[in-house]
N, C-alpha and C. Protein backbone atom coordinates (compact mmCIF):
# COMPACT_ATOMS: atom_id res chain seq x y z
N UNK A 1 9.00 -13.28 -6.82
CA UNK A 1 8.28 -12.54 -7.84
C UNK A 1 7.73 -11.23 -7.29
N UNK A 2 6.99 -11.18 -6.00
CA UNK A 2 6.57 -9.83 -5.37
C UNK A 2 7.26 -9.49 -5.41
N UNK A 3 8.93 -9.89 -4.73
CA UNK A 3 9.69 -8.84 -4.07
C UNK A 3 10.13 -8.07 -5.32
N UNK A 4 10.62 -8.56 -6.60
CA UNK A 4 10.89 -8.40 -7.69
C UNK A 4 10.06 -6.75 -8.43
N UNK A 5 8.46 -7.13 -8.18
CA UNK A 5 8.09 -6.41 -8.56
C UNK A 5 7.76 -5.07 -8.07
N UNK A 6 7.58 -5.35 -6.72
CA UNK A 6 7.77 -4.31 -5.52
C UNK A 6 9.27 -3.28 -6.09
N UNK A 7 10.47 -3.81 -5.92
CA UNK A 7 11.36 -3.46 -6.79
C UNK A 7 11.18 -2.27 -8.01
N UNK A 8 10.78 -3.18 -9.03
CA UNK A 8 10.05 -2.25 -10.12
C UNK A 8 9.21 -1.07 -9.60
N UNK A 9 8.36 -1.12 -9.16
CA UNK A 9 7.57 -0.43 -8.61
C UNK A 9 8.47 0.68 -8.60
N UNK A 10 9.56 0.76 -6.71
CA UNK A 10 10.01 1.65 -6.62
C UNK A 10 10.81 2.37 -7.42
N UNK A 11 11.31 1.67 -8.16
CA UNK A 11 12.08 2.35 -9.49
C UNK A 11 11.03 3.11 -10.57
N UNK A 12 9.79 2.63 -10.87
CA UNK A 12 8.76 3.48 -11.95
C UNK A 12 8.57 4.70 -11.45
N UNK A 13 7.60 4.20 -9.78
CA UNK A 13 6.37 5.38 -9.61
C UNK A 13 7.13 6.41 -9.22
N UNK A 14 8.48 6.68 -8.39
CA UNK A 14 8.65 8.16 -7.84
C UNK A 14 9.01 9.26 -9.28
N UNK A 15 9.56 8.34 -10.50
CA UNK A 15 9.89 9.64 -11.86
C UNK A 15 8.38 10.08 -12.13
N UNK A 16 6.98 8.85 -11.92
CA UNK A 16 5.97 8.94 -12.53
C UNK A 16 5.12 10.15 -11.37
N UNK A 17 5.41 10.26 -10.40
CA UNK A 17 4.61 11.04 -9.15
C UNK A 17 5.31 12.53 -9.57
N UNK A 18 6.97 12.74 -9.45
CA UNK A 18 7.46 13.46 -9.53
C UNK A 18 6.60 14.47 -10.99
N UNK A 19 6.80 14.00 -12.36
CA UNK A 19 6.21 14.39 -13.12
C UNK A 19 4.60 14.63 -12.85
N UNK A 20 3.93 14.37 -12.79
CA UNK A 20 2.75 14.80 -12.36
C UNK A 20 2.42 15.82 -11.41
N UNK A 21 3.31 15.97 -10.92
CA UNK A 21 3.97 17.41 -10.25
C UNK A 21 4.12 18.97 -11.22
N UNK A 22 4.30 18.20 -11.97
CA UNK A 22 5.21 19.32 -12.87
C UNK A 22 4.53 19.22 -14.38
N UNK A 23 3.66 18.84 -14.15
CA UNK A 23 3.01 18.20 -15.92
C UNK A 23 1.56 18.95 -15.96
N UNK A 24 1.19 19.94 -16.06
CA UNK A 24 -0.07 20.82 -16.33
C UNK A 24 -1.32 19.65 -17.22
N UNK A 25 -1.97 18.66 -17.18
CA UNK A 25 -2.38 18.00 -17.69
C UNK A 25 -3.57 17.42 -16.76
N UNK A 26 -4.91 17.46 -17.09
CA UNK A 26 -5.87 16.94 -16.04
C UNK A 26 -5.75 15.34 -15.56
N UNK A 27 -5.06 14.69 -16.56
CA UNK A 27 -4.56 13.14 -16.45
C UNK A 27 -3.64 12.90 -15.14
N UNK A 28 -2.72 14.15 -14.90
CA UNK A 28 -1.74 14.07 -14.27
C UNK A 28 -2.16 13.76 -12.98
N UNK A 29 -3.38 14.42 -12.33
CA UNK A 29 -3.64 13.41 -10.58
C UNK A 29 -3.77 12.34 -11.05
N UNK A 30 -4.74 11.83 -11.98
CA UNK A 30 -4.78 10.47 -11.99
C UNK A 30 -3.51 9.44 -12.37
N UNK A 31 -2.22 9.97 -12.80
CA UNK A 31 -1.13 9.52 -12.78
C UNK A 31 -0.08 9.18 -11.30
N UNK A 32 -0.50 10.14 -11.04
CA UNK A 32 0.08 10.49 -9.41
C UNK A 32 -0.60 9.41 -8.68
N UNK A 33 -2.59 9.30 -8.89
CA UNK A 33 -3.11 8.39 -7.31
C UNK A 33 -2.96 7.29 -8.09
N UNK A 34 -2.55 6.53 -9.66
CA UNK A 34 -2.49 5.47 -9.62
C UNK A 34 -1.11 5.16 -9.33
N UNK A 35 0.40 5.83 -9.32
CA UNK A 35 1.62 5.83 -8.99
C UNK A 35 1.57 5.50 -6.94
N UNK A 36 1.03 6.15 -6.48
CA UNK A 36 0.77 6.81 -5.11
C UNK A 36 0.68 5.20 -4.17
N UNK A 37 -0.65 5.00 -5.07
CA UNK A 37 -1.40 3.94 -4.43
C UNK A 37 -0.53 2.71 -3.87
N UNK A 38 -0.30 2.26 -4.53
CA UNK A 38 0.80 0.75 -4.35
C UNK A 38 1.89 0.60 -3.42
N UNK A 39 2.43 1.98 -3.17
CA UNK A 39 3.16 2.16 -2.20
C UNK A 39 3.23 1.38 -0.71
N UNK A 40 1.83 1.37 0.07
CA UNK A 40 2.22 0.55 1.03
C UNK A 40 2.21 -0.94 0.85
N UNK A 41 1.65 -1.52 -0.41
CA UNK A 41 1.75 -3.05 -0.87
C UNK A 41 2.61 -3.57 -1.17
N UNK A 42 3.94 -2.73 -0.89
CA UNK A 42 5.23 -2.88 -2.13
C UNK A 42 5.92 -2.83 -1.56
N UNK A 43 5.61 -2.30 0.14
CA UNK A 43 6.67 -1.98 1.33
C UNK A 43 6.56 -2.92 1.51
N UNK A 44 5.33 -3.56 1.99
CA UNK A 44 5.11 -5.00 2.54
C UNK A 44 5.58 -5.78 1.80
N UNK A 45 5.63 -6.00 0.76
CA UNK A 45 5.85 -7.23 -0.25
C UNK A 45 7.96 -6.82 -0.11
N UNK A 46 8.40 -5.87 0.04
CA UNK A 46 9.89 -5.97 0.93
C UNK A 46 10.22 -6.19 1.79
N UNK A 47 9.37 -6.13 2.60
CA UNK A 47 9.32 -6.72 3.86
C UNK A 47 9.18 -8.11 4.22
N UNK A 48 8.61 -8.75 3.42
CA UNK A 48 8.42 -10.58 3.09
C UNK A 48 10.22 -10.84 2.74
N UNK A 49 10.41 -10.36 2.00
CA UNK A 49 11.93 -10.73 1.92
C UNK A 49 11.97 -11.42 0.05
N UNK A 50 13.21 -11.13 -0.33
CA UNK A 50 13.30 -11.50 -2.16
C UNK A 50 13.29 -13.21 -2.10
N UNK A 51 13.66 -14.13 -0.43
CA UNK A 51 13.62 -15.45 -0.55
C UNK A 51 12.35 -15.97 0.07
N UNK A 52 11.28 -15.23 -0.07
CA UNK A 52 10.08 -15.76 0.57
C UNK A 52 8.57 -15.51 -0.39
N UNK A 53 7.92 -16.39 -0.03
CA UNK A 53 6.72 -16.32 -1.17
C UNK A 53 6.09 -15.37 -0.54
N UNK A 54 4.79 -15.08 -1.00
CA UNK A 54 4.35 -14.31 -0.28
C UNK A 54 3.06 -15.04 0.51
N UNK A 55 2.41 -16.19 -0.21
CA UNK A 55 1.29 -17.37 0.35
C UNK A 55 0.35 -16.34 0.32
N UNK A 56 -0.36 -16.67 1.62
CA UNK A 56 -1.07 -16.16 1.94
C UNK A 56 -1.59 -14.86 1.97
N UNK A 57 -0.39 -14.28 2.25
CA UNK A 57 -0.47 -12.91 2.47
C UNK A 57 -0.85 -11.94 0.71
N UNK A 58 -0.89 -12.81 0.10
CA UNK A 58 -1.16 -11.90 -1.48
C UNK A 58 -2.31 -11.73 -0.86
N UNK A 59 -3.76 -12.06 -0.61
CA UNK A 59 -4.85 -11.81 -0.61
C UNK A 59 -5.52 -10.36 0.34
N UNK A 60 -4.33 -10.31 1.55
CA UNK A 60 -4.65 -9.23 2.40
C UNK A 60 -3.79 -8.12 1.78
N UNK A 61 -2.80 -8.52 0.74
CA UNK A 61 -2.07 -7.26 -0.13
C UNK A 61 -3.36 -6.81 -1.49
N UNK A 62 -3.44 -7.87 -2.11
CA UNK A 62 -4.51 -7.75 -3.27
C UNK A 62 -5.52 -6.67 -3.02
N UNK A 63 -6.15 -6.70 -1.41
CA UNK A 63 -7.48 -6.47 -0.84
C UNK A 63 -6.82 -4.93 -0.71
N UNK A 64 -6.03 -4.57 0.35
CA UNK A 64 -5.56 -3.64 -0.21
C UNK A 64 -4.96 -2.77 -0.97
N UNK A 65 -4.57 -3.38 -1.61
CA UNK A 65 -4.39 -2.57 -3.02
C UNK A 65 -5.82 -1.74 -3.97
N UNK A 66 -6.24 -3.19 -3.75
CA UNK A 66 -7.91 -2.44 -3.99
C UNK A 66 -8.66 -1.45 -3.57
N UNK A 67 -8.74 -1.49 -2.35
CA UNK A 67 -8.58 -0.55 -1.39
C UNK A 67 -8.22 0.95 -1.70
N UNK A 68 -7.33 0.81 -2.01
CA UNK A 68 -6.26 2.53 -1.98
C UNK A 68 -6.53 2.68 -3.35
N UNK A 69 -6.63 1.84 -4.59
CA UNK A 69 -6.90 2.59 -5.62
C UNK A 69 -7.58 2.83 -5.60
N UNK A 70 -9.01 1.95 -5.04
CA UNK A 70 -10.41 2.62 -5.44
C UNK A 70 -10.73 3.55 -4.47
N UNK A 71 -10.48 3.62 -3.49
CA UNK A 71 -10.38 5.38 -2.77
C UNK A 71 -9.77 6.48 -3.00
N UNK A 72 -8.47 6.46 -3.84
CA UNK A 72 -7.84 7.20 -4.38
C UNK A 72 -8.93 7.57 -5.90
N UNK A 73 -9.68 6.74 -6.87
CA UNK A 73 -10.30 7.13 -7.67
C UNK A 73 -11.28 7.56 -7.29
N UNK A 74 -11.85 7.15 -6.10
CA UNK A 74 -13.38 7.60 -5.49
C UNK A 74 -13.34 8.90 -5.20
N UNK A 75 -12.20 9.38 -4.62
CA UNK A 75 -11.96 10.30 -4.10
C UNK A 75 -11.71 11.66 -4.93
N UNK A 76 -10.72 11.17 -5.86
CA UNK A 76 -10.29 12.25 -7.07
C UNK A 76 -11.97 12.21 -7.90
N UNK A 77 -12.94 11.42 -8.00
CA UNK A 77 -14.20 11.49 -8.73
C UNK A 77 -15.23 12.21 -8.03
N UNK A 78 -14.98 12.33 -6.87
CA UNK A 78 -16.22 13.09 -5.91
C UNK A 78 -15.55 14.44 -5.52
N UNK A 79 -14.39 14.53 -5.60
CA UNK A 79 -13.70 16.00 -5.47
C UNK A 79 -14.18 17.30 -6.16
N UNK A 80 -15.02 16.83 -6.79
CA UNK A 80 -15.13 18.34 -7.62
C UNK A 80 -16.60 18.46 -7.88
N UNK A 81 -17.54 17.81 -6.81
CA UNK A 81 -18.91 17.80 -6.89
C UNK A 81 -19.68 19.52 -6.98
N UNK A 82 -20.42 19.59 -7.42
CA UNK A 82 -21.11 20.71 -7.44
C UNK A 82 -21.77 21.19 -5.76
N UNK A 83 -21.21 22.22 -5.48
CA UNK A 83 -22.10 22.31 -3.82
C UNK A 83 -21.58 21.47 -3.11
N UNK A 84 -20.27 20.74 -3.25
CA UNK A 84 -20.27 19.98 -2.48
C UNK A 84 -20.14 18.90 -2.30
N UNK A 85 -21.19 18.32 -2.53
CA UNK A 85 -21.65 16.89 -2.94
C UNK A 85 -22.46 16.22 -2.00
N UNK A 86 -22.79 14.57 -1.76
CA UNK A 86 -23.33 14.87 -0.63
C UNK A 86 -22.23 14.28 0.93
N UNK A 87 -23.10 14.21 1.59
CA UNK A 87 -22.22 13.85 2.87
C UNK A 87 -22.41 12.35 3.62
N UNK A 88 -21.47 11.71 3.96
CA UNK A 88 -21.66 10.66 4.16
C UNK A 88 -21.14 10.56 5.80
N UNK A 89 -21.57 9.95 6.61
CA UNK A 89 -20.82 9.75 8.24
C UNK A 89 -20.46 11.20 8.67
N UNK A 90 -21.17 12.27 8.80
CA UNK A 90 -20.75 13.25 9.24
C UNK A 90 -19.77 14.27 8.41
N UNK A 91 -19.50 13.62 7.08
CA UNK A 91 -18.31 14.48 6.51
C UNK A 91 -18.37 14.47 5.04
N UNK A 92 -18.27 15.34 3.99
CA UNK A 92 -18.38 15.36 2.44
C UNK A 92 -18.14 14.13 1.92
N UNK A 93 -18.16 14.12 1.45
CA UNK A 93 -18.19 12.64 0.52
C UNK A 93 -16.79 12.32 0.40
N UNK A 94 -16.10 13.21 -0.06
CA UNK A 94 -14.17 13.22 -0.47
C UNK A 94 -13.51 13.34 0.56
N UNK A 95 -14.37 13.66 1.71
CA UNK A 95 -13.52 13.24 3.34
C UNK A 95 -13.78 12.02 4.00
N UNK A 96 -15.02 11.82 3.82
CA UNK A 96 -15.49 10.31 4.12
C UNK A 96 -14.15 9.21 3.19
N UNK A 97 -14.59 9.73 1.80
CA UNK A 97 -13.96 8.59 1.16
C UNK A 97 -11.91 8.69 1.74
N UNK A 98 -11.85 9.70 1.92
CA UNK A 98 -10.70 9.84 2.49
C UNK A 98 -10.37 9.02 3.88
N UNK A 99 -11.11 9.75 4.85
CA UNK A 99 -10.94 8.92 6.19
C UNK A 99 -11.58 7.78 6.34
N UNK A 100 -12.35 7.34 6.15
CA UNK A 100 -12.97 5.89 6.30
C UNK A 100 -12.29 5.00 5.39
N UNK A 101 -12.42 5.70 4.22
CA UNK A 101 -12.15 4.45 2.70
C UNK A 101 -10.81 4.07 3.02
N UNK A 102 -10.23 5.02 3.22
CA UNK A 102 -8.19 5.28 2.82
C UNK A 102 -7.80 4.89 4.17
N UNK A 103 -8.17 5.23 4.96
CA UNK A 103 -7.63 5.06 6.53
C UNK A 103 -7.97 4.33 7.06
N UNK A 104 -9.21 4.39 7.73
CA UNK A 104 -9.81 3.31 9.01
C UNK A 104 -9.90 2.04 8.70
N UNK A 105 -10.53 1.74 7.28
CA UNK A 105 -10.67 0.20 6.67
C UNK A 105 -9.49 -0.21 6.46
N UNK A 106 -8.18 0.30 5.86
CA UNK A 106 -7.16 -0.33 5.50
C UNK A 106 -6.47 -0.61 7.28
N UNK A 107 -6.86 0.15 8.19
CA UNK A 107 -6.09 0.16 9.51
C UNK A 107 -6.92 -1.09 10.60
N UNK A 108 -8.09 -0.97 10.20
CA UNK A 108 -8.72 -1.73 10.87
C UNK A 108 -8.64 -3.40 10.08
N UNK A 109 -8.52 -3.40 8.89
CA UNK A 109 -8.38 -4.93 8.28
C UNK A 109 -6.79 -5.49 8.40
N UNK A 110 -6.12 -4.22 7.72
CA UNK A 110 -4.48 -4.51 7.75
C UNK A 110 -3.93 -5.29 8.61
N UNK A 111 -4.07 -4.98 9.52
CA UNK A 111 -3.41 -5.63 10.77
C UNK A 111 -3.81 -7.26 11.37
N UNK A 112 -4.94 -7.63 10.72
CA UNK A 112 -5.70 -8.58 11.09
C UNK A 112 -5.10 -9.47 10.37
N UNK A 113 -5.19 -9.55 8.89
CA UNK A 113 -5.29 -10.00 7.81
C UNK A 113 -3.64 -10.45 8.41
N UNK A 114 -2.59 -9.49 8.32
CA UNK A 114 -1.14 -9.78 8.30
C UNK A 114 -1.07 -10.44 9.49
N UNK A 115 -1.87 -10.45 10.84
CA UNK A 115 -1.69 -11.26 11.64
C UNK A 115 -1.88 -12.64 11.13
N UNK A 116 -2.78 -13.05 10.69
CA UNK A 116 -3.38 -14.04 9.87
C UNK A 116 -2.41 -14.66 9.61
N UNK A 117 -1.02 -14.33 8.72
CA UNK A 117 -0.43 -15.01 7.69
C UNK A 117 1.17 -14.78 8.59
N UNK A 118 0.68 -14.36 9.68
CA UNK A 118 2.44 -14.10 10.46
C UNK A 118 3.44 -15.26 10.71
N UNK A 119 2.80 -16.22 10.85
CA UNK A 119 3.45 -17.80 11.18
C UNK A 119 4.46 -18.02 9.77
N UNK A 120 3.62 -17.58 8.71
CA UNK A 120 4.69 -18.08 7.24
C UNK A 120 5.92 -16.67 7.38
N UNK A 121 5.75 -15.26 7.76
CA UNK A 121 5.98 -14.61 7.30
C UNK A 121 7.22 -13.85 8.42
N UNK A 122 6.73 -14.24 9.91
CA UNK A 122 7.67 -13.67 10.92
C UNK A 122 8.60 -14.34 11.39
N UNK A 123 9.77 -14.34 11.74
CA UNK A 123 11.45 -14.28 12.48
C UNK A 123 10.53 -15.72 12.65
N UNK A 124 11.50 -17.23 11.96
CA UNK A 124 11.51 -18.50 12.04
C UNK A 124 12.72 -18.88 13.37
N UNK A 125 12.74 -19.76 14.13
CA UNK A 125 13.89 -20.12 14.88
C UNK A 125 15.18 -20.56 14.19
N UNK A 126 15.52 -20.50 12.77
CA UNK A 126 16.59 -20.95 12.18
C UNK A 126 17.28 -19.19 11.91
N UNK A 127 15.91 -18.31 11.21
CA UNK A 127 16.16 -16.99 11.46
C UNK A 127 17.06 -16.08 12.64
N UNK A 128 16.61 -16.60 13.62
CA UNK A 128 17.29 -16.31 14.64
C UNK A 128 18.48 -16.66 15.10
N UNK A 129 18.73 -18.20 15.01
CA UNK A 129 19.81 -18.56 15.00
C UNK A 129 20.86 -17.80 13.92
N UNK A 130 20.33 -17.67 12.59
CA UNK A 130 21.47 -16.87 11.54
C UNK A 130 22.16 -15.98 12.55
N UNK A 131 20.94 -15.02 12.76
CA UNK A 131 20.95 -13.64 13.52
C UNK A 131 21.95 -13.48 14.40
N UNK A 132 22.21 -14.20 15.43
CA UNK A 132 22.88 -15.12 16.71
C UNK A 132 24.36 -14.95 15.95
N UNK A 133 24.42 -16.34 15.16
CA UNK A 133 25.86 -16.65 14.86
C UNK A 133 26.48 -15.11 13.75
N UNK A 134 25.66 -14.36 13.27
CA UNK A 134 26.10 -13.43 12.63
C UNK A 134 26.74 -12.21 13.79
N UNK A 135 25.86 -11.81 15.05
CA UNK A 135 26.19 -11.35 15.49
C UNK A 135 27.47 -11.80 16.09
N UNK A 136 27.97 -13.09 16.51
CA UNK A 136 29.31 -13.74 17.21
C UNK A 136 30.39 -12.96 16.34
N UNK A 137 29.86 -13.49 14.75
CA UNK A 137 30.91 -13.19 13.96
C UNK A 137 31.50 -12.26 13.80
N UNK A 138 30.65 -11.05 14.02
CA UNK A 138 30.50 -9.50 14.11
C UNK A 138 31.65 -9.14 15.70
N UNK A 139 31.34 -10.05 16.38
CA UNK A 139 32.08 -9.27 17.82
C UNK A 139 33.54 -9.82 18.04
């Protein structure tokens, strides 16, 4: 079902990004960061494979997904503050929400989380064996 929709995905968002490009309309970023967003959840969820569930791993996809939209909206909402806006960790608010929100949290959890769920999700010993006898077949 992920991989399925991951699928979809890549087939919607690049006509939907592309246009928002080209579409004079104040809606149009917000078409783009909700198109934008999903992107690395959708890699991953291809990366699980079209014969594998996803288990566990929905929850560290879910989390980020959350993640990137709501920094992508945080971000497009504090962008156009008057003066500025204020500053958070050393940096405007729309850089904070940029580098901390968008980056460091998804980099610093990501990796954890997918470690977490690697046993369901990484190269099985039957995997390998395919791998093996495919390559024989190959030489």
């Amino acid at each position: 079902m992920a991989y399925r929709l991951a699928l979809a995905y890549f087939s919607l968002a690049p006509p939907l990004v592309l246009a928002s490009f080209w579409v004079d309309h104040p809606v149009a970023i917000w078409v783009f960061a909700a198109a934008i967003g999903p992107a690395p959840v959708a890699m991953t969820a291809l990366g699980v494979g079209p014969d594998r569930p996803l288990g566990r791993l929905a929850l560290p996809l879910a989390a980020l997904l959350l993640i990137l939209e709501g920094g992508l909206a945080a971000l497009l909402a504090t962008s156009n503050a008057p003066g500025g806006g204020p500053w958070f960790g050393g940096l405007p608010l729309p850089g904070a929400v940029m580098i901390y929100g968008m980056w460091l949290l998804p980099f610093a959890i990501t990796p954890s989380l997918y470690a977490w769920t690697f046993g369901e999700h990484g190269l099985t010993p039957a995997d390998l064996e395919r791998v093996r006898a495919q390559r024989l077949d190959a030489s």
